[in-house]
C-alpha atoms as a PDB file:
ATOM      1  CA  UNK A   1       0.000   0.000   0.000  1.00  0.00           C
ATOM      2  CA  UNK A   2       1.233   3.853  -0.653  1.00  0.00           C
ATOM      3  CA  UNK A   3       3.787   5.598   1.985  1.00  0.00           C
ATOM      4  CA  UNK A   4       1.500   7.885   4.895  1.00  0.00           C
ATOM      5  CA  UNK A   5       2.667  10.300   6.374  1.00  0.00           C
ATOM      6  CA  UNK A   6       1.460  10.102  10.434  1.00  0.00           C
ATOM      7  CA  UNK A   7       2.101  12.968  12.704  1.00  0.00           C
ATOM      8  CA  UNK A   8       3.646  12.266  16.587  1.00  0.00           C
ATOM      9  CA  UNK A   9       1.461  13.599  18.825  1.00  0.00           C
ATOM     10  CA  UNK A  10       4.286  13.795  21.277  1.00  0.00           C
ATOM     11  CA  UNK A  11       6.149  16.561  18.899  1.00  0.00           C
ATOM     12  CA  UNK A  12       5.632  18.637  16.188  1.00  0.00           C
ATOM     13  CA  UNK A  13       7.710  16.743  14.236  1.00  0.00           C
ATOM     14  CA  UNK A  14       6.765  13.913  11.626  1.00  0.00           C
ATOM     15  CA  UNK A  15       7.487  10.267  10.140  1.00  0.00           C
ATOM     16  CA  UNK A  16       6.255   7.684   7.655  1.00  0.00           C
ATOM     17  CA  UNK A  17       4.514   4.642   8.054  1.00  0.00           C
ATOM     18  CA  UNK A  18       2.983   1.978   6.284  1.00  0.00           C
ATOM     19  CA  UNK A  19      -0.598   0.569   6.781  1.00  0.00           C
ATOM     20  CA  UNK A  20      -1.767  -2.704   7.424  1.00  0.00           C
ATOM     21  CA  UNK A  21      -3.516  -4.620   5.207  1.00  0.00           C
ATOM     22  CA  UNK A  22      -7.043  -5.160   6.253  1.00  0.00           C
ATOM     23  CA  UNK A  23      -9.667  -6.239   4.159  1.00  0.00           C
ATOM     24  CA  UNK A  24     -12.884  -8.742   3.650  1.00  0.00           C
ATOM     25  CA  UNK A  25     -12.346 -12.519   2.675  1.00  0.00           C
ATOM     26  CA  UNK A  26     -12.456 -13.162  -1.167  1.00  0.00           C
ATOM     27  CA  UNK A  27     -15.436 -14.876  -2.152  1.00  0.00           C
ATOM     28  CA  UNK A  28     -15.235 -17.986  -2.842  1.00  0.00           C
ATOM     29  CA  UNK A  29     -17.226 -21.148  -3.701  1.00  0.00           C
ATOM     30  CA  UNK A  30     -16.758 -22.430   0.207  1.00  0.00           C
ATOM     31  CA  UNK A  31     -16.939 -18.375   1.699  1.00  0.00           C
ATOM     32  CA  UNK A  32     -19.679 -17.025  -0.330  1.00  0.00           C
ATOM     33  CA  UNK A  33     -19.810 -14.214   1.703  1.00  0.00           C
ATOM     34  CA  UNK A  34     -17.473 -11.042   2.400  1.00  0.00           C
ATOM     35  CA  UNK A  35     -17.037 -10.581   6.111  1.00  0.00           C
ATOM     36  CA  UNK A  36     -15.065  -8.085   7.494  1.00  0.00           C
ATOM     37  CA  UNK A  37     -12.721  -7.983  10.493  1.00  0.00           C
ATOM     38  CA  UNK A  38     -14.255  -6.189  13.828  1.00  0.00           C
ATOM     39  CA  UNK A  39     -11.053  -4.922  15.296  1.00  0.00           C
ATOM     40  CA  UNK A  40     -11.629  -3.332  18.852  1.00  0.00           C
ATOM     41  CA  UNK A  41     -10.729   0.761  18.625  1.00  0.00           C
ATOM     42  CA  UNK A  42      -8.277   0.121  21.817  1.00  0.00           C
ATOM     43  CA  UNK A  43      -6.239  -2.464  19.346  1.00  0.00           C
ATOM     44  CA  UNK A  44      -3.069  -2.009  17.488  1.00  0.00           C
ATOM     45  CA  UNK A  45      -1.914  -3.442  14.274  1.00  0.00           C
ATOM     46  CA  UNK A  46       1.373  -3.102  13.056  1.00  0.00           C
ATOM     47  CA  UNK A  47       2.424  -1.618   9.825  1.00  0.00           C
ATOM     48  CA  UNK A  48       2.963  -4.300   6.537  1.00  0.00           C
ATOM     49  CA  UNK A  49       0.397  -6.836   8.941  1.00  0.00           C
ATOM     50  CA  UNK A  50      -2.907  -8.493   7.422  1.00  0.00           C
ATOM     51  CA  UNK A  51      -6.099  -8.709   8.670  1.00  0.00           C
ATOM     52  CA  UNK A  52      -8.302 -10.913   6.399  1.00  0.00           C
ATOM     53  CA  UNK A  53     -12.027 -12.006   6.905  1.00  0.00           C
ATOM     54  CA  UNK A  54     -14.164 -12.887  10.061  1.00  0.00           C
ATOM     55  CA  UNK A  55     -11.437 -12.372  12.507  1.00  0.00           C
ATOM     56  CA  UNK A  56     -12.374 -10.449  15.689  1.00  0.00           C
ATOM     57  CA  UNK A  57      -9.700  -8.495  17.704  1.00  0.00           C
ATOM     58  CA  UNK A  58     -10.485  -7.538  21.394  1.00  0.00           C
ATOM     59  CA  UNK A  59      -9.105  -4.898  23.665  1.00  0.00           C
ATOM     60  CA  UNK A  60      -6.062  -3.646  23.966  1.00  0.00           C
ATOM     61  CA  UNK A  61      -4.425  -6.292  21.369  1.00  0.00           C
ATOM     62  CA  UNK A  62      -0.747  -5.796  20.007  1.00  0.00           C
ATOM     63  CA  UNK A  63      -0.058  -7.110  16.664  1.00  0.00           C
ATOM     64  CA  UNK A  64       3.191  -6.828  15.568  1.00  0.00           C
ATOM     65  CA  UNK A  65       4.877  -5.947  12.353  1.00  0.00           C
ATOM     66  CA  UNK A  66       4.447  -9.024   9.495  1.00  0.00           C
ATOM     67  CA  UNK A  67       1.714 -10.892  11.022  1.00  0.00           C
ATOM     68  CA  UNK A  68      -0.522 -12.834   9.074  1.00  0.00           C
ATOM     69  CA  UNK A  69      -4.284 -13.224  10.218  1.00  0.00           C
ATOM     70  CA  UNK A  70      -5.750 -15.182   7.624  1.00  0.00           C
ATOM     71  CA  UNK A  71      -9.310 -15.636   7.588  1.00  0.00           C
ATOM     72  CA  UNK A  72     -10.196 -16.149   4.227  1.00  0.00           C
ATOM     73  CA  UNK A  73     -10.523 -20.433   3.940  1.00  0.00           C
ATOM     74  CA  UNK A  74     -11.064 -21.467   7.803  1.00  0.00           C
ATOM     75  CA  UNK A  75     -13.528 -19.091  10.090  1.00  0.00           C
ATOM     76  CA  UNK A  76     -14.012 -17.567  12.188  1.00  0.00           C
ATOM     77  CA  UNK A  77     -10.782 -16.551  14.111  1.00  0.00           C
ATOM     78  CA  UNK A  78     -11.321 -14.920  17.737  1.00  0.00           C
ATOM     79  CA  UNK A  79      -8.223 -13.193  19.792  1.00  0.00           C
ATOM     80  CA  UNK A  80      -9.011 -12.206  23.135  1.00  0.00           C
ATOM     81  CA  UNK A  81      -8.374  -9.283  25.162  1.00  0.00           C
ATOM     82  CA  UNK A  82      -4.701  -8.636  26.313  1.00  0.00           C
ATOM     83  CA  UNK A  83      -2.963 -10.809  23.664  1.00  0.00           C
ATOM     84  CA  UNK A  84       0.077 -10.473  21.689  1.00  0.00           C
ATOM     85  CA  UNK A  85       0.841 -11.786  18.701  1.00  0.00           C
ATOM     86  CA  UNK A  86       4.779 -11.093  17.926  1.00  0.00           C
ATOM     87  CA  UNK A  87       6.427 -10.348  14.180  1.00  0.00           C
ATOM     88  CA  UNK A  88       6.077 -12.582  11.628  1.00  0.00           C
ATOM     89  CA  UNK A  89       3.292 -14.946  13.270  1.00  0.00           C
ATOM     90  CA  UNK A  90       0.697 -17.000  11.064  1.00  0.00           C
ATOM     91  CA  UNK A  91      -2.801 -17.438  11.521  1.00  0.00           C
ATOM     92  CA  UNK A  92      -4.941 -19.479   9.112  1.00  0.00           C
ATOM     93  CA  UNK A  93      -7.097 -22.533   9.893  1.00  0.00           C
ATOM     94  CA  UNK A  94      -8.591 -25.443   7.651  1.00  0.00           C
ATOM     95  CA  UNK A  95     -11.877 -25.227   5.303  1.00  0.00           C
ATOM     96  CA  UNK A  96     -14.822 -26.448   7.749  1.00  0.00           C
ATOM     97  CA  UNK A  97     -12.559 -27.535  10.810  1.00  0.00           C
ATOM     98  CA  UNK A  98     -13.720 -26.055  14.048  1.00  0.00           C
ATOM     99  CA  UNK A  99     -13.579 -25.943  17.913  1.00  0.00           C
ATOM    100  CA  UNK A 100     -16.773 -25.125  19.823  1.00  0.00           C
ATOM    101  CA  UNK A 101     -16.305 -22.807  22.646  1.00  0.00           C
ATOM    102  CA  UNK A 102     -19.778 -22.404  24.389  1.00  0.00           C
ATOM    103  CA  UNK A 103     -22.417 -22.099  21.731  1.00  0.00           C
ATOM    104  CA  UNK A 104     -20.030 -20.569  18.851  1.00  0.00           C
ATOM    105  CA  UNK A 105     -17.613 -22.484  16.606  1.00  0.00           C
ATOM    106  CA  UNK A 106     -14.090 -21.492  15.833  1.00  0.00           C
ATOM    107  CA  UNK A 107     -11.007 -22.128  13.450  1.00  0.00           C
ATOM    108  CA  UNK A 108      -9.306 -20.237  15.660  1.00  0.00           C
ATOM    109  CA  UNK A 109      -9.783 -19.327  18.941  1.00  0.00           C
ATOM    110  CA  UNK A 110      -6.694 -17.458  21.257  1.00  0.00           C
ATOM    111  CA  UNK A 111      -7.682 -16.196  24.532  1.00  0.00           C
ATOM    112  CA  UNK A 112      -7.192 -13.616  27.405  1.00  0.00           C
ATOM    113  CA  UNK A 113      -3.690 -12.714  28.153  1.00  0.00           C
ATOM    114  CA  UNK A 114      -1.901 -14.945  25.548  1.00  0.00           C
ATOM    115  CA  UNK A 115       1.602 -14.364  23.995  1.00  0.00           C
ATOM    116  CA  UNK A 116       2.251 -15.705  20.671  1.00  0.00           C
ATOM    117  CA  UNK A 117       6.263 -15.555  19.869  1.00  0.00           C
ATOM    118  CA  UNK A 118       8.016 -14.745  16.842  1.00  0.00           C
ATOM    119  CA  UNK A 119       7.709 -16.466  13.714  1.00  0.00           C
ATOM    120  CA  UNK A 120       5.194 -19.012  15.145  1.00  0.00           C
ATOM    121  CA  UNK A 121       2.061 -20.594  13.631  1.00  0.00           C
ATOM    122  CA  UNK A 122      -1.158 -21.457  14.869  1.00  0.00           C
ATOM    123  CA  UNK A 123      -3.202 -23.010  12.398  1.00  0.00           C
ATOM    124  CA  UNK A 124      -6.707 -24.187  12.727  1.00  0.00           C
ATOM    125  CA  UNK A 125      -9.065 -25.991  14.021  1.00  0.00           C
ATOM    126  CA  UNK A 126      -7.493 -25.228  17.764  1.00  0.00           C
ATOM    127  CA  UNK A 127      -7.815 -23.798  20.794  1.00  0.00           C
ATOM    128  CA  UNK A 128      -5.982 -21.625  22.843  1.00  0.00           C
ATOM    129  CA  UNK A 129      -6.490 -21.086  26.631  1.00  0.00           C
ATOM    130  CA  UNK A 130      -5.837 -17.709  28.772  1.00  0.00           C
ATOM    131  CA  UNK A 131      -2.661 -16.745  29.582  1.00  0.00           C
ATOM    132  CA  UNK A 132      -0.710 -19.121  27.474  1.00  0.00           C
ATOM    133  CA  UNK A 133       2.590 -18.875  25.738  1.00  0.00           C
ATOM    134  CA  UNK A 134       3.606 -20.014  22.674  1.00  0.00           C
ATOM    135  CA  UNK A 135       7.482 -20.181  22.172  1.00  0.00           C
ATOM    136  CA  UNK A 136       9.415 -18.929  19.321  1.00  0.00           C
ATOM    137  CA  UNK A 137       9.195 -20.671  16.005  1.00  0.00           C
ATOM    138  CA  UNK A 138       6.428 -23.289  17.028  1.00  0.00           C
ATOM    139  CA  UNK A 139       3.588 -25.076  15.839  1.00  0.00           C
ATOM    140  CA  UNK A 140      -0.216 -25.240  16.895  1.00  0.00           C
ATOM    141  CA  UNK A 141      -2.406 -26.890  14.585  1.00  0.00           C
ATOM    142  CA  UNK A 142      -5.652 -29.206  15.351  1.00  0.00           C
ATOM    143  CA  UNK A 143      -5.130 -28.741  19.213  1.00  0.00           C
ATOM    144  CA  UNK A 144      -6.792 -27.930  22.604  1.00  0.00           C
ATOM    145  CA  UNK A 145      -4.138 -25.921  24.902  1.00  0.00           C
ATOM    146  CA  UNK A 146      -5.597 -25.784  28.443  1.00  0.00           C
ATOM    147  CA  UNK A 147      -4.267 -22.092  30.026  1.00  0.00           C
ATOM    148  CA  UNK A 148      -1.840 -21.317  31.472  1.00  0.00           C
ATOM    149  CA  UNK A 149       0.658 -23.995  29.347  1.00  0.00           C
ATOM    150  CA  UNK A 150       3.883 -22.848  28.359  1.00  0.00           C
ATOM    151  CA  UNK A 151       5.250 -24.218  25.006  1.00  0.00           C
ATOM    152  CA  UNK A 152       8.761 -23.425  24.575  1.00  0.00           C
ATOM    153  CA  UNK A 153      10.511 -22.684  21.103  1.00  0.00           C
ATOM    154  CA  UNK A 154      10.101 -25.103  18.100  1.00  0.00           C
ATOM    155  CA  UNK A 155       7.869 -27.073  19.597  1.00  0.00           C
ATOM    156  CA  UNK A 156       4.658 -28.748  17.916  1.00  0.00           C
ATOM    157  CA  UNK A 157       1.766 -29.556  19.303  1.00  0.00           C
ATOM    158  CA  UNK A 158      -0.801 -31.655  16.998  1.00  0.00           C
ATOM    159  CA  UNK A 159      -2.718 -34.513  16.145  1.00  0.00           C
ATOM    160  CA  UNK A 160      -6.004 -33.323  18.156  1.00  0.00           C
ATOM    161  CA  UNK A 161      -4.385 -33.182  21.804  1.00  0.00           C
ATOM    162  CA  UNK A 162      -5.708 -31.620  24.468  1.00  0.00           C
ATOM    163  CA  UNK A 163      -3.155 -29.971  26.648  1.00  0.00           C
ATOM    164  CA  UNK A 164      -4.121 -29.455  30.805  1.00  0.00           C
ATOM    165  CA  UNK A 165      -3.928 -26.573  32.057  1.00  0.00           C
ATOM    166  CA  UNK A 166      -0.707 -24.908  33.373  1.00  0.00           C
ATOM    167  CA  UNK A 167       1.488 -27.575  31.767  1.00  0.00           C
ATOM    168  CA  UNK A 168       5.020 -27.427  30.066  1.00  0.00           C
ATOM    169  CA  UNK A 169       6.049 -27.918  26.776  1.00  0.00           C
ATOM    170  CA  UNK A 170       9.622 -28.315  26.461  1.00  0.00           C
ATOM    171  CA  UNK A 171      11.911 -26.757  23.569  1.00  0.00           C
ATOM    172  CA  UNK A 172      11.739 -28.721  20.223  1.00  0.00           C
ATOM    173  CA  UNK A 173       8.879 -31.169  21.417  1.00  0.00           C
ATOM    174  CA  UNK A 174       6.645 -32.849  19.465  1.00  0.00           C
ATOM    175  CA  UNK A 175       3.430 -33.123  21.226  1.00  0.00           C
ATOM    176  CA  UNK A 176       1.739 -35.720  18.515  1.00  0.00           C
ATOM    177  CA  UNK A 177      -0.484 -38.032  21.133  1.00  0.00           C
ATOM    178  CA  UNK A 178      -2.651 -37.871  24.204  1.00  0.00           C
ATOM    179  CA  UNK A 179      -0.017 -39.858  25.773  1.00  0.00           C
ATOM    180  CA  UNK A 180       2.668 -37.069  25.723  1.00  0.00           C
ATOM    181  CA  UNK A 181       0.439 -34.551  26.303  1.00  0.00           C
ATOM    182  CA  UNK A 182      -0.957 -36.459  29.411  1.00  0.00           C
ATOM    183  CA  UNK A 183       2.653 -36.846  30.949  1.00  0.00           C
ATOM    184  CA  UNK A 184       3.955 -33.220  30.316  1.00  0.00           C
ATOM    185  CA  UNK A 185       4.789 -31.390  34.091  1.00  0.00           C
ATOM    186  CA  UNK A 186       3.416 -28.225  35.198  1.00  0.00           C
ATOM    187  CA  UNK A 187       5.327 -25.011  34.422  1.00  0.00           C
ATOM    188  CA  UNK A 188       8.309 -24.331  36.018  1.00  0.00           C
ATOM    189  CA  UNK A 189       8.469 -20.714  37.998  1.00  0.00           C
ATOM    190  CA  UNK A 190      11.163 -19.003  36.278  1.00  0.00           C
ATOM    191  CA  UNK A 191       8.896 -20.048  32.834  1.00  0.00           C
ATOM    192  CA  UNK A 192       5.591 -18.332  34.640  1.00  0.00           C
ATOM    193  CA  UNK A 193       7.689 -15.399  35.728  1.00  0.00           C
ATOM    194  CA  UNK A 194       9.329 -14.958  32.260  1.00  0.00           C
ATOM    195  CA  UNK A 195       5.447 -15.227  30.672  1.00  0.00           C
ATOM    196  CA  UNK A 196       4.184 -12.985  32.761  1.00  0.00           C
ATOM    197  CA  UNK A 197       7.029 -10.514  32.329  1.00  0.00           C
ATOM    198  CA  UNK A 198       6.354 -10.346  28.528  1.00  0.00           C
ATOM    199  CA  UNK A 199       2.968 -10.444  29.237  1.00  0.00           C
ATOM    200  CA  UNK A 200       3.389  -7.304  31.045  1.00  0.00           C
ATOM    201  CA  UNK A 201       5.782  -5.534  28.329  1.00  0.00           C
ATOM    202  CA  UNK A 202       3.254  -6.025  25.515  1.00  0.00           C
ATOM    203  CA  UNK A 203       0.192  -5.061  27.356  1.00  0.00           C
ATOM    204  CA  UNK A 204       1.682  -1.621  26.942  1.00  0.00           C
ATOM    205  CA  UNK A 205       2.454  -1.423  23.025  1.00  0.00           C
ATOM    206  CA  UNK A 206      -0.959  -0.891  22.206  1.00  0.00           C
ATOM    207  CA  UNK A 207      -1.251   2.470  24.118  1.00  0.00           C
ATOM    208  CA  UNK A 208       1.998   4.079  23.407  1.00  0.00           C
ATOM    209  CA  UNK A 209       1.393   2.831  19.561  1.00  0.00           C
ATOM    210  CA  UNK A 210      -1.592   4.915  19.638  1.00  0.00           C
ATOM    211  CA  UNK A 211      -0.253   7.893  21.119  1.00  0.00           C
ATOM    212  CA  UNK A 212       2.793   7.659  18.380  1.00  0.00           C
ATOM    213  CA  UNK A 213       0.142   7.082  15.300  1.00  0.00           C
ATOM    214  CA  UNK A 214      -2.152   9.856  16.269  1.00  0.00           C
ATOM    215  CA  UNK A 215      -6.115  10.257  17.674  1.00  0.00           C
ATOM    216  CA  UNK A 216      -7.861   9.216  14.467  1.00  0.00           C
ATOM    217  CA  UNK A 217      -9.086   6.335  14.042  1.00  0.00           C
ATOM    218  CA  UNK A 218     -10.959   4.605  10.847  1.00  0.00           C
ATOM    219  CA  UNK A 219     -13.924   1.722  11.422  1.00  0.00           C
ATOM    220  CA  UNK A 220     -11.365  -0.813  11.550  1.00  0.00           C
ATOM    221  CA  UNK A 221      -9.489   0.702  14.377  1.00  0.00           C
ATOM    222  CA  UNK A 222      -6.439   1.833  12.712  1.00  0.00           C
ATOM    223  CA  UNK A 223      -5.238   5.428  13.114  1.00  0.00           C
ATOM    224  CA  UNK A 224      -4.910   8.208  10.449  1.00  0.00           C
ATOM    225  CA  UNK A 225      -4.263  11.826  10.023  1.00  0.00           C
END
């Protein structure tokens, strides 16, 4: 998309910024139907990021530069209030795959409170619980992850498991059965204290974004001049 130039509402002086990409779904023999993304006004999303199709954003999300939120084949996606979703992560689910949470169904559904590292990908039909983190460079696809759970870098979790609660993923595991996913331990403390340290640091991007981009905001809850 063209260059904008955004004013800093902290000076008089100016810079340049790119917007995201957010737009309807296609339509398409298996989406017939254009749905947009409701994106809460308290939300940020990062320049050169896409927001595609039924996806709804709650309060005082961060998404970071290069993030992919791609509605347009499995949907709906849901991200709950607090969450994170760090550079270069991938969201896009399977055609007709879903997870019921209460009386809805979901390709995707992230929770309260939930970091999502760099470069990972959740793919759909899962489930993500509240507060959980999701390592660097992992892989979530066709799971349940109970909150609280910590999965460390490259790990995968898969194959329809269902994670408990507050449980530990170790680096480079490959959570592929019921088995493993039964036998994992609960987090260790310096894990929950390092989660809820980044927890903490994001929580405040989407404010100070705001305050950098300007006042101004469009339907879709991005900010212009």
């Amino acid at each position: 998309m063209g260059e904008k130039k955004v004013s800093n509402s902290s000076s008089n002086n100016s810079c340049h910024s790119y917007e995201p990409f957010i737009s309807p779904n296609p339509i398409t023999s298996f989406n017939p139907v254009q749905r947009f993304p409701k994106i809460d006004k308290t939300a940020i999303v990062s320049q050169f990021s896409s927001v595609i199709g039924d996806v709804y954003i709650k309060n005082n999300v961060y998404v970071a530069p290069n993030v992919s939120i791609r509605a347009d084949e499995g949907t709906p996606f849901y991200i709950g209030s607090n969450t994170n979703l760090q550079d270069g992560v991938i969201l896009h689910g399977l055609l007709n795959k879903r997870i019921s949470v209460g009386r809805k169904y979901y390709s995707i559904f992230i929770g309260n409170e939930v970091t999502i590292a760099q470069g990972t990908l959740v793919h759909g039909p899962c489930y993500v619980g509240d507060k959980v983190f999701v390592g660097f460079k992992s892989i979530v696809y066709n799971a349940i992850v109970g909150r609280g759970t910590f999965i460390a870098n490259n790990a995968v979790v898969t194959n329809g498991v269902r994670i408990p609660p507050n449980r530990f993923v170790p680096p480079g595991a490959n959570i592929d059965s019921q088995e493993k996913a039964d036998a994992l331990s609960l987090v260790p403390k310096d894990n929950k204290e390092f989660a809820h340290e980044v927890q903490r640091v994001n929580q405040e991007f989407p404010s100070s974004y705001h305050l950098l981009f300007g006042k101004n905001r469009c339907s879709c809850g991005f900010a212009y001049n």
